[in-house]
Protein backbone atom coordinates (compact mmCIF):
# COMPACT_ATOMS: atom_id res chain seq x y z
CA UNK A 1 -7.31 -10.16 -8.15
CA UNK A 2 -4.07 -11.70 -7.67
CA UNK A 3 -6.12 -14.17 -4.98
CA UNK A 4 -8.52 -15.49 -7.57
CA UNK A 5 -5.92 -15.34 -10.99
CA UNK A 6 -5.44 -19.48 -10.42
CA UNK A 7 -9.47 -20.19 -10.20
CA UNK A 8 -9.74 -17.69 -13.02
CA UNK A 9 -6.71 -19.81 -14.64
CA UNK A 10 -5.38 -15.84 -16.44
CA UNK A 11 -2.00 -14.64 -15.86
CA UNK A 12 -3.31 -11.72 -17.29
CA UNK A 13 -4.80 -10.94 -13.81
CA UNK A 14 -1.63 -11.07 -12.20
CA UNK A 15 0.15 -8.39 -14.58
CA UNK A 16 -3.12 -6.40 -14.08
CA UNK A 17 -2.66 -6.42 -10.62
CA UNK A 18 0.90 -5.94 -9.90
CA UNK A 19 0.07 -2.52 -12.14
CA UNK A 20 -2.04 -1.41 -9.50
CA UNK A 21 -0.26 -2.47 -6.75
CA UNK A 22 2.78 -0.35 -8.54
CA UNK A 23 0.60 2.40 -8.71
CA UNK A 24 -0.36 2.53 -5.13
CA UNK A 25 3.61 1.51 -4.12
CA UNK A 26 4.78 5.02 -6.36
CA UNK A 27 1.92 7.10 -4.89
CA UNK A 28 2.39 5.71 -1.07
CA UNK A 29 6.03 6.02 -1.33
CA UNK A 30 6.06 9.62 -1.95
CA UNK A 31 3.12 10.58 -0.07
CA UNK A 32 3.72 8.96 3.17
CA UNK A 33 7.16 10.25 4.18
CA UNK A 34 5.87 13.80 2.74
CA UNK A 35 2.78 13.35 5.22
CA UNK A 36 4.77 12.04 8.49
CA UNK A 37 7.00 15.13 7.92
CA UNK A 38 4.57 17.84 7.76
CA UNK A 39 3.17 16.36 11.03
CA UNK A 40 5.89 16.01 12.85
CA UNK A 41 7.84 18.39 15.61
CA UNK A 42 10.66 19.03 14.27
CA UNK A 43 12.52 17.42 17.39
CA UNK A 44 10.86 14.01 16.39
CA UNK A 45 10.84 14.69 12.18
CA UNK A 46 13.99 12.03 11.60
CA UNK A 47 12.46 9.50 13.23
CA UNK A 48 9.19 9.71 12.08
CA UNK A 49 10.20 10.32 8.55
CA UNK A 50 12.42 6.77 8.81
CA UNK A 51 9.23 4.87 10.47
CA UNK A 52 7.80 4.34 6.51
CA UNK A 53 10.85 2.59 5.72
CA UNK A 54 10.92 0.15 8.76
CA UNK A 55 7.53 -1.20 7.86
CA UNK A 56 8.97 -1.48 4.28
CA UNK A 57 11.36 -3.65 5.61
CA UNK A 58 8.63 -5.27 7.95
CA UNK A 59 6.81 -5.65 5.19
CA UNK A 60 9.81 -7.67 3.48
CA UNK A 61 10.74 -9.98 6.20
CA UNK A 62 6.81 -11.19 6.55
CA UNK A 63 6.63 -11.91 2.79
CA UNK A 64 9.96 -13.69 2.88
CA UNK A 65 8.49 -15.63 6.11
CA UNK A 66 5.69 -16.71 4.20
CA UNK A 67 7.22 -17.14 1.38
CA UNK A 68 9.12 -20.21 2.98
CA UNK A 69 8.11 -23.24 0.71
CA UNK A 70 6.75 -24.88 3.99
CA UNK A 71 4.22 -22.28 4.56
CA UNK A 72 2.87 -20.29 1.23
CA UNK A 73 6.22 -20.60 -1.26
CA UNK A 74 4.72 -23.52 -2.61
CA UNK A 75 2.58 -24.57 -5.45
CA UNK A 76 -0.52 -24.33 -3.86
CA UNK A 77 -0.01 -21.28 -1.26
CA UNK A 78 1.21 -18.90 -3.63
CA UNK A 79 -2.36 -17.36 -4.71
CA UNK A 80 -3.08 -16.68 -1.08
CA UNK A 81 0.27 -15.18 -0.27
CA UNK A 82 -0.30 -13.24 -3.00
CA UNK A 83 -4.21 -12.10 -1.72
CA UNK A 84 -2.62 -11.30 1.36
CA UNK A 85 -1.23 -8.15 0.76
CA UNK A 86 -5.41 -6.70 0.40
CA UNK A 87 -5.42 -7.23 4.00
CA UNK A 88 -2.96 -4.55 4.87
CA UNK A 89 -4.87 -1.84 2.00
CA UNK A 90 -8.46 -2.93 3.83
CA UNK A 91 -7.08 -1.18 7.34
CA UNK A 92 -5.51 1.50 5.43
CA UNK A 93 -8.93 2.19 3.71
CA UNK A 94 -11.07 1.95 7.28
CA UNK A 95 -8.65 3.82 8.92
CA UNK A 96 -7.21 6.59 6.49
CA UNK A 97 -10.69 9.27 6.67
CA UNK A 98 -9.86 9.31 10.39
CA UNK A 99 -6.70 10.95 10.28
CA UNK A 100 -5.89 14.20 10.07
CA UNK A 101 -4.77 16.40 7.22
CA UNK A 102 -1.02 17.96 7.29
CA UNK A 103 -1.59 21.57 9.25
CA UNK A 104 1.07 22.83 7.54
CA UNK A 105 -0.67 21.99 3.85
CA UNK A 106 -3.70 23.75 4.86
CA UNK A 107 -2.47 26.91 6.54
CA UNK A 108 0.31 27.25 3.94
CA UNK A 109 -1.51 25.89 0.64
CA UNK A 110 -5.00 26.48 1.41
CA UNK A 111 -4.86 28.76 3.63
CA UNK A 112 -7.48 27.48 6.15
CA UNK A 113 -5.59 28.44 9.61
CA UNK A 114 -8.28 27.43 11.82
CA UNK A 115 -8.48 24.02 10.28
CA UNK A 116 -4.65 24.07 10.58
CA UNK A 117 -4.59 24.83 14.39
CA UNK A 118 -7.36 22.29 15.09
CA UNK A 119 -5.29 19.44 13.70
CA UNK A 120 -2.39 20.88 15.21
CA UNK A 121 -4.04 20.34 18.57
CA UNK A 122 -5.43 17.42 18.21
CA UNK A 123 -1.93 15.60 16.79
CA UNK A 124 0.64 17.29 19.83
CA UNK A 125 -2.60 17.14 22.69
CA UNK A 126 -2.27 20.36 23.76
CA UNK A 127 -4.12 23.75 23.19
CA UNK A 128 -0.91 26.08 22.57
CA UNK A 129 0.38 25.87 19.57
CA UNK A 130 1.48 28.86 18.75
CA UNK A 131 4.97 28.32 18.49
CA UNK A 132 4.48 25.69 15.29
CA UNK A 133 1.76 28.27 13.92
CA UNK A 134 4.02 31.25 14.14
CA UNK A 135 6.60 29.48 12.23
CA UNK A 136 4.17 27.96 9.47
CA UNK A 137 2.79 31.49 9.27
CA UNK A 138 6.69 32.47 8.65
CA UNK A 139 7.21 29.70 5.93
CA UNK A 140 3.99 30.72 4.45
CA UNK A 141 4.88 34.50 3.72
CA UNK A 142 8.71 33.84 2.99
CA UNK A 143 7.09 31.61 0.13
CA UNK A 144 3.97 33.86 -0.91
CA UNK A 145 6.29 35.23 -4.15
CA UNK A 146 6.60 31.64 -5.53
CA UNK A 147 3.35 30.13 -5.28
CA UNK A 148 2.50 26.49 -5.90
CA UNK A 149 5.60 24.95 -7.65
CA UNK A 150 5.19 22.53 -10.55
CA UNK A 151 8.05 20.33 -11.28
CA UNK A 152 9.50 22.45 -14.62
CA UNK A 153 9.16 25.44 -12.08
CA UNK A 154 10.96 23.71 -9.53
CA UNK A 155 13.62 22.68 -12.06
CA UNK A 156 13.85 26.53 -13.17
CA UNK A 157 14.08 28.10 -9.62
CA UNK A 158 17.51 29.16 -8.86
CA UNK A 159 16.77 29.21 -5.20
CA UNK A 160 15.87 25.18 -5.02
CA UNK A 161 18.87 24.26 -7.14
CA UNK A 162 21.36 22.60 -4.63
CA UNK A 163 18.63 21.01 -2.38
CA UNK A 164 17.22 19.60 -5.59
CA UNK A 165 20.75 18.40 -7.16
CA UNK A 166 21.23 16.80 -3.38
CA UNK A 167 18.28 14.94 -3.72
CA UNK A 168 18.80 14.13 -7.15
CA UNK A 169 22.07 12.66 -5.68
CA UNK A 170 20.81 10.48 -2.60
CA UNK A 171 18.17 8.63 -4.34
CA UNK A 172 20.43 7.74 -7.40
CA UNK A 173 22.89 6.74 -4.77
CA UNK A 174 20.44 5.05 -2.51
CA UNK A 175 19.64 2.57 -5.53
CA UNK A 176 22.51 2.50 -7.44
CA UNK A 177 25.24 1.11 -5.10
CA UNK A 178 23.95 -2.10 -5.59
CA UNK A 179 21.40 -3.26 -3.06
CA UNK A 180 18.94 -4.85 -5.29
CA UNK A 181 22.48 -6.63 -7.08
CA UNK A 182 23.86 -7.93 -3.35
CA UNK A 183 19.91 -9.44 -2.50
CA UNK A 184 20.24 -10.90 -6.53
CA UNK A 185 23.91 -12.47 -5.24
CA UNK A 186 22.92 -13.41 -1.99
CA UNK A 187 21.75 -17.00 -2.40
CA UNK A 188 24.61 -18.10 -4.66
CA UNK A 189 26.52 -17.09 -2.14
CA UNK A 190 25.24 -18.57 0.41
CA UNK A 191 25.07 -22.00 -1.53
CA UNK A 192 28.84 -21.62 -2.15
CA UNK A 193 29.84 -20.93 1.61
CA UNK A 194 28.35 -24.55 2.15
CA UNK A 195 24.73 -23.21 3.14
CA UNK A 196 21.94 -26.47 2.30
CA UNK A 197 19.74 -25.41 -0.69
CA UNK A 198 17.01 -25.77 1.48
CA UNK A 199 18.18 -23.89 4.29
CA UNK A 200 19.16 -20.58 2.08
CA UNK A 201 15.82 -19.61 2.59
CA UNK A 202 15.77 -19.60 6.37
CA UNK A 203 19.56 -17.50 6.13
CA UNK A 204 17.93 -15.15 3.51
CA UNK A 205 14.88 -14.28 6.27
CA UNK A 206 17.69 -14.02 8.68
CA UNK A 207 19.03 -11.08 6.63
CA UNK A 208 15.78 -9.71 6.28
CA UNK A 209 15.34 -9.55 10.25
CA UNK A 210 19.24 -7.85 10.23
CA UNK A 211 17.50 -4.97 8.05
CA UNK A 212 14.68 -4.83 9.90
CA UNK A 213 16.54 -4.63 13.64
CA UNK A 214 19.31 -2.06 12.12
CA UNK A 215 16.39 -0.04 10.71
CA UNK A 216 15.20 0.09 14.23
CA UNK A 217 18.34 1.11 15.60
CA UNK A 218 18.24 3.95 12.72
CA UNK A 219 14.62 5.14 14.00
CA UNK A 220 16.55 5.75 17.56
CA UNK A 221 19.68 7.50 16.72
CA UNK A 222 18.77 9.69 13.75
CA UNK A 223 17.68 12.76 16.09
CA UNK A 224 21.17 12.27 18.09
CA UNK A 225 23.70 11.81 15.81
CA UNK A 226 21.95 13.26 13.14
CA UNK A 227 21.30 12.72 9.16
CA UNK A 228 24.47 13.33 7.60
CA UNK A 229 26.57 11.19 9.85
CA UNK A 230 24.36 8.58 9.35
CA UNK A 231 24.46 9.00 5.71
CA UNK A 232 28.29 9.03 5.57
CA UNK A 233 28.84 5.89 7.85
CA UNK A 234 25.93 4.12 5.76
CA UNK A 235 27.73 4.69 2.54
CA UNK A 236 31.46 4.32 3.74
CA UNK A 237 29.71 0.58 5.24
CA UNK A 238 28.55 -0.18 1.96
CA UNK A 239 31.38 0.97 -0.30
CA UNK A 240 33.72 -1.04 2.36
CA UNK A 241 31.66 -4.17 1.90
CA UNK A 242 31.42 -3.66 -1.64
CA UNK A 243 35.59 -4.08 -2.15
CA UNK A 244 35.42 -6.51 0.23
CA UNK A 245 33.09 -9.11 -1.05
CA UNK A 246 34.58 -8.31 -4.82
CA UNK A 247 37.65 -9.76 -3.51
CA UNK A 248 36.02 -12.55 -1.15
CA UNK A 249 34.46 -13.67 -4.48
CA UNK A 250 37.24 -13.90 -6.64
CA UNK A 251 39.31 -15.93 -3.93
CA UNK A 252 36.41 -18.12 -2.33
CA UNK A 253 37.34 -20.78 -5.06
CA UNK A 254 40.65 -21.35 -3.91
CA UNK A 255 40.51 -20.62 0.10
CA UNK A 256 37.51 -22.30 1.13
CA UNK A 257 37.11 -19.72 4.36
CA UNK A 258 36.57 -17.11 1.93
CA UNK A 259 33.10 -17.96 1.31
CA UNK A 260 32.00 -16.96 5.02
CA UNK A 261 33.57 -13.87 4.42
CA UNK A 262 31.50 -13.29 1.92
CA UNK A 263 28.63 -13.67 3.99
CA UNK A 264 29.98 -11.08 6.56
CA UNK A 265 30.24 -8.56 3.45
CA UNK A 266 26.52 -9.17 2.46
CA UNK A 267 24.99 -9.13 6.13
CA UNK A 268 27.59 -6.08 6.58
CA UNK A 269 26.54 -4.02 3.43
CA UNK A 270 22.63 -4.95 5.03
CA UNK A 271 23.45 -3.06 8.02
CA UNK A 272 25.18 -0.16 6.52
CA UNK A 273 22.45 0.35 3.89
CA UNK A 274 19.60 -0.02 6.91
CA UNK A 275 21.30 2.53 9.07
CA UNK A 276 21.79 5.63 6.45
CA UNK A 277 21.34 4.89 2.80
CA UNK A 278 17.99 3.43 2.77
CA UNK A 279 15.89 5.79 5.23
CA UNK A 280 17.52 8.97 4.95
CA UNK A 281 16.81 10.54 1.73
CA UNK A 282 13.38 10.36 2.50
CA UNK A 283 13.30 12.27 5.68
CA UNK A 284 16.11 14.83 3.81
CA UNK A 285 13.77 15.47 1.28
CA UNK A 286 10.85 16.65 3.30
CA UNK A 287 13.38 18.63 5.18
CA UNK A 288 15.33 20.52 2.02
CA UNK A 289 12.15 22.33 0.52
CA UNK A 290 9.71 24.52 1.86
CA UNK A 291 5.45 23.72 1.52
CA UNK A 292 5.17 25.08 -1.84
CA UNK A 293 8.34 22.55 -3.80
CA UNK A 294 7.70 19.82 -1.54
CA UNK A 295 5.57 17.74 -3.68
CA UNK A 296 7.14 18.62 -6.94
CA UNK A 297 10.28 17.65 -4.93
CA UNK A 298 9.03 14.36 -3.90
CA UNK A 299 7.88 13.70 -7.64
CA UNK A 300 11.49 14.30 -8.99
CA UNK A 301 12.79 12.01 -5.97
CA UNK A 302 10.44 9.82 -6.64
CA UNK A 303 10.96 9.17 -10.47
CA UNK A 304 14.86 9.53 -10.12
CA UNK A 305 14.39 6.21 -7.20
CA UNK A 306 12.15 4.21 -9.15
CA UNK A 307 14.53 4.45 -12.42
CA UNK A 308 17.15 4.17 -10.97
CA UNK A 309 15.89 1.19 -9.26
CA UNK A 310 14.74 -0.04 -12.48
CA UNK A 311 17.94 0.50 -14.38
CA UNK A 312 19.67 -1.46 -11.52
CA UNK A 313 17.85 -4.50 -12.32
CA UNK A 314 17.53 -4.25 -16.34
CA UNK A 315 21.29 -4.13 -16.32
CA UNK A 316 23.14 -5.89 -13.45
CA UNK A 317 22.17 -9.50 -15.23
CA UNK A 318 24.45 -8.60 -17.94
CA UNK A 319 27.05 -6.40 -15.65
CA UNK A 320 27.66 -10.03 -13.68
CA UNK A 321 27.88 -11.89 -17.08
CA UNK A 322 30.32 -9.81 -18.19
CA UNK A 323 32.40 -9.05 -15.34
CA UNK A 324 30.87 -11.15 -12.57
CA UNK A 325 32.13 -10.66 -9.15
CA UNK A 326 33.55 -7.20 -10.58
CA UNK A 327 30.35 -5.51 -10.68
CA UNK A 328 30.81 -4.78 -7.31
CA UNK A 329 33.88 -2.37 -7.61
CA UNK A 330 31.26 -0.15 -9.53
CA UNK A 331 28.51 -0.19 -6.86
CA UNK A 332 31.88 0.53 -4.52
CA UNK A 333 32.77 3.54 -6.80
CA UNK A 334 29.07 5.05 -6.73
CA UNK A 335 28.88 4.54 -2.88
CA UNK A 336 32.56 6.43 -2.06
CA UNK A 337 31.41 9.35 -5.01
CA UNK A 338 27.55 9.80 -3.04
CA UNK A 339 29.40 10.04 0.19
CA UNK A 340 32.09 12.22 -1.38
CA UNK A 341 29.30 14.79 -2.52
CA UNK A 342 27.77 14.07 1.17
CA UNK A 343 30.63 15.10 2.69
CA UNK A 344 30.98 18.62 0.68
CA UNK A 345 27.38 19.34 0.00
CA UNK A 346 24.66 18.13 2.28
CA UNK A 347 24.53 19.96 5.96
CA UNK A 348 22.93 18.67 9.23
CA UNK A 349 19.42 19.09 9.30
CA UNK A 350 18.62 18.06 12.63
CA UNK A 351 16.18 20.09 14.97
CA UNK A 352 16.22 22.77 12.52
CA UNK A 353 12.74 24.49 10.55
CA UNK A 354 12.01 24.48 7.35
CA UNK A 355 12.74 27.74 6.31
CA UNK A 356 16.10 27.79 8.56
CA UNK A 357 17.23 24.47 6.65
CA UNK A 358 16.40 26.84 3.13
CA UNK A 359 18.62 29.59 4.40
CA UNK A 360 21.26 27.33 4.99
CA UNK A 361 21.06 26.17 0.97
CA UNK A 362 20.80 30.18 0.36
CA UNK A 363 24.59 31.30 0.48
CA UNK A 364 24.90 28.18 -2.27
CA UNK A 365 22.25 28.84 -4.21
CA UNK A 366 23.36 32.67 -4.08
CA UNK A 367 19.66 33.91 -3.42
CA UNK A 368 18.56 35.64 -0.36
CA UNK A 369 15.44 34.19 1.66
CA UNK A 370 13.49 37.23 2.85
CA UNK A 371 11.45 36.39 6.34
CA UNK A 372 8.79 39.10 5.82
CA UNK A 373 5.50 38.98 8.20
CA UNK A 374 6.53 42.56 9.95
CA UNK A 375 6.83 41.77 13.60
CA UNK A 376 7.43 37.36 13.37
CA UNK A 377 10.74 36.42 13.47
CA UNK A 378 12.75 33.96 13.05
CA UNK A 379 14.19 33.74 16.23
CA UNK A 380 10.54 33.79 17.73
CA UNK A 381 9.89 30.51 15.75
CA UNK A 382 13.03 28.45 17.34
CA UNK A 383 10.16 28.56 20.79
CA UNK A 384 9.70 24.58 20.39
CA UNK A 385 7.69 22.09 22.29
CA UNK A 386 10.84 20.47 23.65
CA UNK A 387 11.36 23.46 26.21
CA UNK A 388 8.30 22.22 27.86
CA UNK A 389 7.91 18.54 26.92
CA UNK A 390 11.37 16.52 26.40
CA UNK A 391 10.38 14.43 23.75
CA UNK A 392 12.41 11.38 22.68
CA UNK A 393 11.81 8.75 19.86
CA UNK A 394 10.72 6.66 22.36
């Protein structure tokens, strides 16, 4: 649609089609990270979960490649650029039926355990899988009370309510200290440090490929050093660069190095957002709730990113008019009051199951997590795959 919109001479086609594409961006967004996490072990469940968001930022560096006004950023590219992006939903449509469905959705949800321990099989590619089973089948009974949460249950259930207000948290923090505002800022920037009109382009696909590398680097160290420390460093980065470049800008005007310093902030804040703040909340959220909240968990998450992603845009225009290179100390202040809550809050989540990650939240919440299931135990789920394949991200 967007392809054809200049032979069809409608901008109506455009809007048309950038509400679909919205639609599938808000349903993917949820729904893949959800997905990867259910499959994974849990050995391997940070890095899988931050794989959706280094293709996101894939996904950003090619447009801004093409969007170069020597390749497609130009008058009469721009229809095709914009056609391009059927060519990635094509192989998702040939090769989605192929794939399996979540083992843990249809042993928990629907119940279907021989389903579950086929796909099971067929993702690790081995016949025992026992171990994963007998802790699904654990998860499954500890949640049988509750049943299929909806999100005014989830809101209601006493047992969900820090996980849910840490969530809450990370995505408001994730798009509210100012990364959409510092991409909005970046090319003014660069212009003032010097940087050729024409050749702000090429610096702004250079920070593209600084997100994309430091994403990378994320996908590598999140099962070693784990979520929260990643979380903390990736905020203190960004609340760091966000003082800094607040008072780069106000003095770039009268010492003319200041300008590159500003630079250094944005490609700074890049790599502290890439590492923690960007990919994290997503694999945390899969991790916080058990089968039954998870996608009323992911709906909240969800909603509270994409307004809060909206908000950022609706009103930084007028926060820069009205206190220009000021704006910043806010996004600062959010940053340092996320990692603040981090810091108290949010525990390490690494190599740990489901239902031991909800028993951690228990002595906050105030709720006790009964195991059930007679003779399974807990301690007879911690049998992993690692003690006889050592798995890396690699």
């Amino acid at each position: 649609m967007m392809g054809c919109s200049e032979i069809a001479k409608s901008f109506e086609i455009i809007i048309a089609a950038r509400f679909i594409v919205g639609i599938c961006a808000g349903l993917s967004s949820n729904v893949v990270p959800m997905y990867l996490g259910e499959l994974a072990p849990k050995n391997l469940r940070g890095a899988l979960g931050i794989v959706p968001q280094l293709f996101i930022t894939i996904g950003i560096l090619c447009a801004q490649v093409i969007g170069i006004r020597q390749i497609l950023g130009n008058n009469t590219g721009w229809p095709l650029m914009l056609g391009l992006t059927g060519i990635p939903a094509a192989i998702e449509l040939i090769l989605l039926p192929f794939f399996p469905e979540s083992p843990r959705y249809m042993l928990i949800q629907r119940g279907d355990e021989k389903t579950a321990k086929k796909a099971l099989q067929r993702l690790r590619g081995w016949d025992n899988v026992e171990a994963e089973l007998t802790e699904m089948r654990l998860e499954e009974q500890s949640e049988r009370a509750e049943g299929h949460l909806s999100v005014l249950s989830l809101l209601s259930q006493r047992s969900l309510r820090w996980q849910l207000v840490s969530v809450i948290v990370m995505n408001m923090g994730q798009q509210l200290s100012g990364v959409n505002a510092i991409y909005y800022y970046a090319n003014s920037i660069y212009g003032s440090a010097g940087v050729d009109e024409n050749n702000i382009q090429y610096v702004t696909v250079g920070t593209g490929a600084v997100n994309v590398v430091m994403t990378i680097v994320a996908v590598f160290i999140v099962e070693a050093s784990g979520r929260r420390l990643l979380l903390l460093c990736g905020f203190g980065i960004c609340c760091g660069a966000c003082v800094l470049l607040t008072v780069a800008l106000n003095f770039q005007e009268s010492i003319t190095w200041m300008s590159y310093i500003s630079i250094a902030c944005i490609i700074i804040y890049v790599i502290g957002h890439a590492i923690g703040p960007s990919p994290i909340p997503y694999v945390v959220t899969t991790e916080m709730f058990r089968q039954s909240a998870r996608p009323a968990a992911f709906m909240v998450a969800g909603s509270v990113h994409w307004l809060s992603n909206f908000t950022v845009g609706l009103v930084f225009p007028f926060l820069e008019e009205g206190l220009g290179s000021y704006s910043f100390i806010i996004f600062s202040f959010i940053c340092l009051v996320t990692l603040v809550y981090i810091w108290f809050v949010v525990p390490e989540t690494k190599n740990k199951t489901f239902l031991e990650i909800c028993q951690m939240f228990s002595k906050r919440n105030k709720v006790e997590i009964s195991l059930g299931y007679g003779d399974l135990s807990l301690k007879g789920s911690r049998e992993s795959l690692e003690d006889r394949v050592k798995v890396t991200a690699f």
